[in-house]
N, C-alpha and C. Protein backbone atom coordinates (compact mmCIF):
# COMPACT_ATOMS: atom_id res chain seq x y z
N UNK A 1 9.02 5.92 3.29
CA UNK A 1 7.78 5.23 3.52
C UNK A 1 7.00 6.02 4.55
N UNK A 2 5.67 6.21 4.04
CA UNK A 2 4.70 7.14 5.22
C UNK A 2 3.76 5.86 5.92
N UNK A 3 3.51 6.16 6.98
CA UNK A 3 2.72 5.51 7.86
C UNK A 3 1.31 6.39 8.05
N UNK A 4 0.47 5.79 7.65
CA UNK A 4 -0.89 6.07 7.77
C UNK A 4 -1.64 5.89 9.02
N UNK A 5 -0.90 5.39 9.78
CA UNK A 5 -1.20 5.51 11.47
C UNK A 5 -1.47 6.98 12.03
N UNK A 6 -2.81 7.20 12.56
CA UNK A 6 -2.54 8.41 13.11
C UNK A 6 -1.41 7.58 14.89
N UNK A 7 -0.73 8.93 14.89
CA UNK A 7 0.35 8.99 15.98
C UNK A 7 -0.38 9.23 17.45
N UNK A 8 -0.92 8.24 18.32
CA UNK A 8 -1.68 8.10 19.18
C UNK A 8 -0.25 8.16 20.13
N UNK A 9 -0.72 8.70 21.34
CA UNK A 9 0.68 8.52 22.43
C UNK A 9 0.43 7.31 22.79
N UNK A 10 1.08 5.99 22.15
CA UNK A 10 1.23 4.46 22.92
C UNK A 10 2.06 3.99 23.75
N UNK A 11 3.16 5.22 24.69
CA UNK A 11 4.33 5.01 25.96
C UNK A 11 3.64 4.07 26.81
N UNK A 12 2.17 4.31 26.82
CA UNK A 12 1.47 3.45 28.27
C UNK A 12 0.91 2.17 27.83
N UNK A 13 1.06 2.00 26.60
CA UNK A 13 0.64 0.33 26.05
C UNK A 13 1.59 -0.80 26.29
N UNK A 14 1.90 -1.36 26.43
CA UNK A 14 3.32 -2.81 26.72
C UNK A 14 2.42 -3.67 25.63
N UNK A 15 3.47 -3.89 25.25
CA UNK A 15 3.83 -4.76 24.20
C UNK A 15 4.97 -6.06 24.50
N UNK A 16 4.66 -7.27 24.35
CA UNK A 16 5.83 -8.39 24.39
C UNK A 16 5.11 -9.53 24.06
N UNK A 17 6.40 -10.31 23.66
CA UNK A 17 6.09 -11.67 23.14
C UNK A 17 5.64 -12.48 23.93
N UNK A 18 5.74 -12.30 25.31
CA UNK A 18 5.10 -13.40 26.31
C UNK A 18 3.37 -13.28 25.65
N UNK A 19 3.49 -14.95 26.43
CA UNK A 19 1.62 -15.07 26.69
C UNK A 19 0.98 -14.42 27.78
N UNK A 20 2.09 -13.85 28.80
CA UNK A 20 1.43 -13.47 30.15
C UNK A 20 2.34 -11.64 30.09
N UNK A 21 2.25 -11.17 31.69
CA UNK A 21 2.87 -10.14 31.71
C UNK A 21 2.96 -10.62 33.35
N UNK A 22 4.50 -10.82 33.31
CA UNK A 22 4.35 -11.17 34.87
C UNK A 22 4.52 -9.93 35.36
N UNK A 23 3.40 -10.82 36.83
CA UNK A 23 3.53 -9.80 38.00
C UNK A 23 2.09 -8.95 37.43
N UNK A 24 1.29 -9.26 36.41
CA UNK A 24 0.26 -8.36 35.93
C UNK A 24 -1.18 -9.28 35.71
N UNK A 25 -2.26 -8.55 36.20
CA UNK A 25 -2.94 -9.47 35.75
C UNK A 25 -4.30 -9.16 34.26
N UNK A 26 -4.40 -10.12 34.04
CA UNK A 26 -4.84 -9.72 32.41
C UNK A 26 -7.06 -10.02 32.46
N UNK A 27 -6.99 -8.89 32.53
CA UNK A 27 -8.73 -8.79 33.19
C UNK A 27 -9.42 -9.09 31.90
N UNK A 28 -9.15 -8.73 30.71
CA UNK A 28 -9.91 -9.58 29.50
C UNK A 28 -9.03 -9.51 28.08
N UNK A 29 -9.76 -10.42 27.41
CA UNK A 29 -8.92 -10.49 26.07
C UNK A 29 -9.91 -10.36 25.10
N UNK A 30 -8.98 -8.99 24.13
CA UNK A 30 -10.24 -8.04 23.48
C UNK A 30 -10.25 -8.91 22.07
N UNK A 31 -9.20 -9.58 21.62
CA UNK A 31 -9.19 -9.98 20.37
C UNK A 31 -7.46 -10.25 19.57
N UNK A 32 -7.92 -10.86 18.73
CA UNK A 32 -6.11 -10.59 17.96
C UNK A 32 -6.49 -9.44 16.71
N UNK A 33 -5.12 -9.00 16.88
CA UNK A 33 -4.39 -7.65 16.32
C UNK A 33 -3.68 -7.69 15.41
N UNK A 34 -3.33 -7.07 14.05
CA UNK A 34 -2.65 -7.08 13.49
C UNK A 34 -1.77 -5.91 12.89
N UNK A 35 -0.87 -5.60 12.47
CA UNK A 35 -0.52 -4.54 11.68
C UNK A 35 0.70 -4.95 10.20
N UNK A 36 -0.04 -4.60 9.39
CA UNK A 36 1.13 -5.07 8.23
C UNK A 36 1.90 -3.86 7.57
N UNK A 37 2.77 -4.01 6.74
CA UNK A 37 3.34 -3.03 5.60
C UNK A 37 4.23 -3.72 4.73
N UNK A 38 4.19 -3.17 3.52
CA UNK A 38 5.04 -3.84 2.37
C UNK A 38 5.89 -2.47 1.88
N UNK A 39 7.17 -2.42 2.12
CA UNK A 39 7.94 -1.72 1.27
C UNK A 39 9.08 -2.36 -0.01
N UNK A 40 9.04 -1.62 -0.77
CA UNK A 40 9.18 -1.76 -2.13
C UNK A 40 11.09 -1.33 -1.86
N UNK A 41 12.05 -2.25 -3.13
CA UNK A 41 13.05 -2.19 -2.82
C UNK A 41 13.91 -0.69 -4.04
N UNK A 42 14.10 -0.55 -3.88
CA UNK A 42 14.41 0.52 -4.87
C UNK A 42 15.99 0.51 -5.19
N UNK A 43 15.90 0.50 -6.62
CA UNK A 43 17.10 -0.01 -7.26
C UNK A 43 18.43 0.90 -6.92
N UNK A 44 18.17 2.08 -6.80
CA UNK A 44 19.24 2.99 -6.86
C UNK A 44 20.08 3.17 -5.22
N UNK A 45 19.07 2.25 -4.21
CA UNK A 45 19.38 1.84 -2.63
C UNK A 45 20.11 0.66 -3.20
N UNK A 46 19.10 -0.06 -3.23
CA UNK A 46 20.37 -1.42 -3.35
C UNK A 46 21.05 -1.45 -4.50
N UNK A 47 21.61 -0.58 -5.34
CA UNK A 47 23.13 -0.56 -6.17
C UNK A 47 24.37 -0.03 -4.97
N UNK A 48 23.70 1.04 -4.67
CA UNK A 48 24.87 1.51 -3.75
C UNK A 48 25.17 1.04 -2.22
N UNK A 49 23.56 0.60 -1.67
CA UNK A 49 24.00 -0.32 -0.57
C UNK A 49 24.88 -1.62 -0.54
N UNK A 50 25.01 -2.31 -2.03
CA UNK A 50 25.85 -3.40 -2.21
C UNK A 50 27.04 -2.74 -2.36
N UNK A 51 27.74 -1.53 -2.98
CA UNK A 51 28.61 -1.17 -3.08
C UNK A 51 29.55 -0.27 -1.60
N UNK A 52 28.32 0.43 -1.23
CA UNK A 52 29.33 1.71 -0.29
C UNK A 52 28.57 1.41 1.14
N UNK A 53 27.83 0.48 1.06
CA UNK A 53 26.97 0.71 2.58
C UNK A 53 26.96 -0.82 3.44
N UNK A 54 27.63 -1.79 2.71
CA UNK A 54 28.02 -3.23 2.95
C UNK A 54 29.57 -3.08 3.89
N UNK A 55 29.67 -3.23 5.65
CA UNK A 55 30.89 -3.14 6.24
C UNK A 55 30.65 -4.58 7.15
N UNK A 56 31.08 -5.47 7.15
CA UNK A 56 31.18 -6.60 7.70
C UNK A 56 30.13 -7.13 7.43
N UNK A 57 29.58 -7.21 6.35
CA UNK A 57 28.81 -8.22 6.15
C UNK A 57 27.02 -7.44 6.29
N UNK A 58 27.31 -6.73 6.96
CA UNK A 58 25.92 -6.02 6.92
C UNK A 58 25.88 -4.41 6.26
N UNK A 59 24.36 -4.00 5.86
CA UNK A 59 23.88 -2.92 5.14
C UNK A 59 23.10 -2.26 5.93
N UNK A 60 23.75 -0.81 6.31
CA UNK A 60 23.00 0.06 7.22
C UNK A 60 22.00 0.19 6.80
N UNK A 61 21.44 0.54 5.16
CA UNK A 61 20.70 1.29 4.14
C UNK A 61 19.62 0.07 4.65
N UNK A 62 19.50 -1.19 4.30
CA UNK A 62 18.52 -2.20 4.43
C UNK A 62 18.04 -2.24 5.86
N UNK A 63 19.18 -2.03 6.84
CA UNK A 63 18.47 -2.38 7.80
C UNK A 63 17.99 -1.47 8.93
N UNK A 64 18.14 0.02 8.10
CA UNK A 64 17.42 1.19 8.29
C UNK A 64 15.92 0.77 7.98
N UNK A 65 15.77 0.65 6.77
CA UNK A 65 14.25 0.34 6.04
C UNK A 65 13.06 -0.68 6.66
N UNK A 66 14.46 -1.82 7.27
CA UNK A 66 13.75 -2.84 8.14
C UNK A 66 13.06 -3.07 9.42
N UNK A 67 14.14 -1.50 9.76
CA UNK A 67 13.48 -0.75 11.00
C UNK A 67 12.47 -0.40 10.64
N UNK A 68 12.16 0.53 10.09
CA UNK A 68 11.30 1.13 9.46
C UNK A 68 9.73 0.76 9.45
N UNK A 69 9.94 -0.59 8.44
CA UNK A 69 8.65 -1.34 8.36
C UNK A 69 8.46 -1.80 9.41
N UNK A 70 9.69 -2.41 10.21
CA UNK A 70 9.28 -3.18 11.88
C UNK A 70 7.94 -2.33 12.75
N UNK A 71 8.46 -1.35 12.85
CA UNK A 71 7.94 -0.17 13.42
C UNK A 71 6.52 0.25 12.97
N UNK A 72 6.57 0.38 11.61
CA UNK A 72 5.32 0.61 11.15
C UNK A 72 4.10 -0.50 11.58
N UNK A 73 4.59 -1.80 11.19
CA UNK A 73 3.38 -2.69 11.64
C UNK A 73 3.50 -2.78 12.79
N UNK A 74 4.21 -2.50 13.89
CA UNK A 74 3.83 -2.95 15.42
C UNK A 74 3.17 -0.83 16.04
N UNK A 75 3.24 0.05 15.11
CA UNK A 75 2.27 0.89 15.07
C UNK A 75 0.69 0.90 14.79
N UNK A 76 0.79 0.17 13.80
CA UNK A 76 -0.29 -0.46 13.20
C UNK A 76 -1.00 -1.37 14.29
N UNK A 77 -0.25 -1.85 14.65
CA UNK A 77 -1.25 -3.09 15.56
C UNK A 77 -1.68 -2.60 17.12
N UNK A 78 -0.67 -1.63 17.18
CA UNK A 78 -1.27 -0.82 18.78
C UNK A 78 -2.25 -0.08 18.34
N UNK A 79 -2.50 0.67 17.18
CA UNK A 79 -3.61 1.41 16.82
C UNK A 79 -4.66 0.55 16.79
N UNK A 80 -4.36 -0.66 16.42
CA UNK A 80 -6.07 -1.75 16.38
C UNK A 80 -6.28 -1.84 17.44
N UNK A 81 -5.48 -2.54 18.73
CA UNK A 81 -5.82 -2.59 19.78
C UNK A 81 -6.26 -1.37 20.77
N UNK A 82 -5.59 -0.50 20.81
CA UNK A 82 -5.98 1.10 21.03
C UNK A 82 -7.64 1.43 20.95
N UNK A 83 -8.18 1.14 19.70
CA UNK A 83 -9.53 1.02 19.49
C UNK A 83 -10.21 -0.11 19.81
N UNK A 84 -9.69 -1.23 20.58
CA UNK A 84 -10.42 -2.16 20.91
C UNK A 84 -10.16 -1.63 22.57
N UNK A 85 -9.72 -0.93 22.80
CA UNK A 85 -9.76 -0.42 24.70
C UNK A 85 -8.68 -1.34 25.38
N UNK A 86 -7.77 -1.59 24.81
CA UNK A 86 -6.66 -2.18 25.04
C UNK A 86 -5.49 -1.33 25.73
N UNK A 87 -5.17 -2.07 27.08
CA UNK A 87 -3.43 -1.28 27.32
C UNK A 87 -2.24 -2.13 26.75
N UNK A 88 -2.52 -3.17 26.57
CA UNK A 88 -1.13 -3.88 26.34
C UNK A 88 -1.64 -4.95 25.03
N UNK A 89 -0.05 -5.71 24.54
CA UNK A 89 -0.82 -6.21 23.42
C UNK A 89 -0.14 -7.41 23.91
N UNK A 90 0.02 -8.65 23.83
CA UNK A 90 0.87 -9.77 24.11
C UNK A 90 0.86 -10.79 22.77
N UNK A 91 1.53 -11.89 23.33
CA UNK A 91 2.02 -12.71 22.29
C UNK A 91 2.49 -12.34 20.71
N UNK A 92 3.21 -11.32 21.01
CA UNK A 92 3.48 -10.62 19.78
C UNK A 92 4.41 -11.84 18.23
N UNK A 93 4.43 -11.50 17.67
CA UNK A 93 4.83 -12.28 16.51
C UNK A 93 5.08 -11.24 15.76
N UNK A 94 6.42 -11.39 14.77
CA UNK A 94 6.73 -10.37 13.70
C UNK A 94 7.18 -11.45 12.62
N UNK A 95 6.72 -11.58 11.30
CA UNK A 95 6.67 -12.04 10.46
C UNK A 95 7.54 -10.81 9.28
N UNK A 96 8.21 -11.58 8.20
CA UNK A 96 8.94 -10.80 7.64
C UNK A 96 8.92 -11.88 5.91
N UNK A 97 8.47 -11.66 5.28
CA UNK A 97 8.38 -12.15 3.67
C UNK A 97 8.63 -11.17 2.36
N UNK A 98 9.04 -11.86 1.68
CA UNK A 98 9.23 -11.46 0.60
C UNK A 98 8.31 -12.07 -0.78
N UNK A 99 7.90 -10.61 -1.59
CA UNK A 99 7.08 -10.62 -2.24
C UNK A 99 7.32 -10.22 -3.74
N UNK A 100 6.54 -10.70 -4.62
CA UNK A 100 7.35 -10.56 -5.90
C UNK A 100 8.87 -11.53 -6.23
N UNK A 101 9.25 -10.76 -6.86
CA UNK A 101 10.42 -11.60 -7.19
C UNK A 101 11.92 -10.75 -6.20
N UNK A 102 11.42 -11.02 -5.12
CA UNK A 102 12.29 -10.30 -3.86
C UNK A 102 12.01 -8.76 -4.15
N UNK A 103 11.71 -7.98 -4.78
CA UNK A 103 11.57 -6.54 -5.05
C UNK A 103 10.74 -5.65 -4.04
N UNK A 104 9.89 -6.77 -2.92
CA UNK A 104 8.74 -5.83 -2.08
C UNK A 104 9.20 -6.71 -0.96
N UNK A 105 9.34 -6.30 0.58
CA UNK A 105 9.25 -6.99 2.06
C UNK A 105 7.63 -6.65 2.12
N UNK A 106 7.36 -7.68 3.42
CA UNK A 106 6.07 -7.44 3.80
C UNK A 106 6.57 -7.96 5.15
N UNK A 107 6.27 -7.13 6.46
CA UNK A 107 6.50 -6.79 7.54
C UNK A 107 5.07 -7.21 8.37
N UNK A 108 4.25 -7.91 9.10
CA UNK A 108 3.47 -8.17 9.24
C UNK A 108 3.18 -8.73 11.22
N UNK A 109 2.75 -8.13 12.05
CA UNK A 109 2.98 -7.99 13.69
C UNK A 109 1.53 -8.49 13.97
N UNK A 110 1.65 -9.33 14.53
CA UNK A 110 0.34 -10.15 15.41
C UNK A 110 0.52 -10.03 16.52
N UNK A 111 -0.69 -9.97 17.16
CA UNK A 111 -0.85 -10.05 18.57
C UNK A 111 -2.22 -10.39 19.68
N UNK A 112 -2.08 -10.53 20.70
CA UNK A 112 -3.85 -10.41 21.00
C UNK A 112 -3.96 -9.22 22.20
N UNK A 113 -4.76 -8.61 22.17
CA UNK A 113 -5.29 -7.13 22.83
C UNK A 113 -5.38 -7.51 23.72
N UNK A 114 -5.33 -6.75 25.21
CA UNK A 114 -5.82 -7.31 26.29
C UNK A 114 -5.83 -6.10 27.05
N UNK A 115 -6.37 -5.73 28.12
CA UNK A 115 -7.28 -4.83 29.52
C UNK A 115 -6.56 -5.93 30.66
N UNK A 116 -5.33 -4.86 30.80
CA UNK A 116 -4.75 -5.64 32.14
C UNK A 116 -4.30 -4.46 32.90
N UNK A 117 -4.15 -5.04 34.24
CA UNK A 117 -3.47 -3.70 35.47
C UNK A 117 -2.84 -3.80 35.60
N UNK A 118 -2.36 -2.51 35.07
CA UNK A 118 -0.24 -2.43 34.86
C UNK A 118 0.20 -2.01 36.01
């Protein structure tokens, strides 16, 4: 899976699920943020992830991919905020559905932008 994000250096953005950032204070709120992605399941992964890649119950192969998309939409959503003049993103949310007849994930990261002094 390619990510269409250009690769902005985001080390200095914070990101978390709080509503606040303690100890920080939050000088304005630029907007809510989003970043999505849908990857597609591919048959010839999950034949052999059910077979050779299943060790206690879990699948490296799937939850490689899951990384994957995780990543992509919370890329995605620092790039929106990024262009809204944002350092940090808060109240983050990661949403995770299935689409089709289970054959596609859709990975989907909310948040709201904010101009705070880190």
């Amino acid at each position: 899976m390619r990510s269409s994000v250009k690769h902005v250096n985001f080390k200095a953005m914070l990101l978390t699920t709080t509503n606040t950032i303690e100890g920080k204070t939050i000088q304005s709120y630029l907007g809510l943020v989003s970043g999505e992605t849908i990857i597609g399941a591919n048959i010839f992964k999950d034949f052999f992830a059910s077979i050779t890649d299943i060790v206690g119950g879990r699948s490296g192969a799937y939850e490689k991919v899951l990384k994957e998309a995780k990543d992509t939409a919370l890329a995605e959503l620092q790039e929106k905020a990024y262009q809204l003049g944002a350092n940090a993103v808060i109240g983050i949310d990661l949403d995770y559905e299935t689409l089709g007849n289970g054959s596609m994930l859709m990975v989907v990261a909310t948040g709201t932008a904010v101009k705070a002094i880190l």
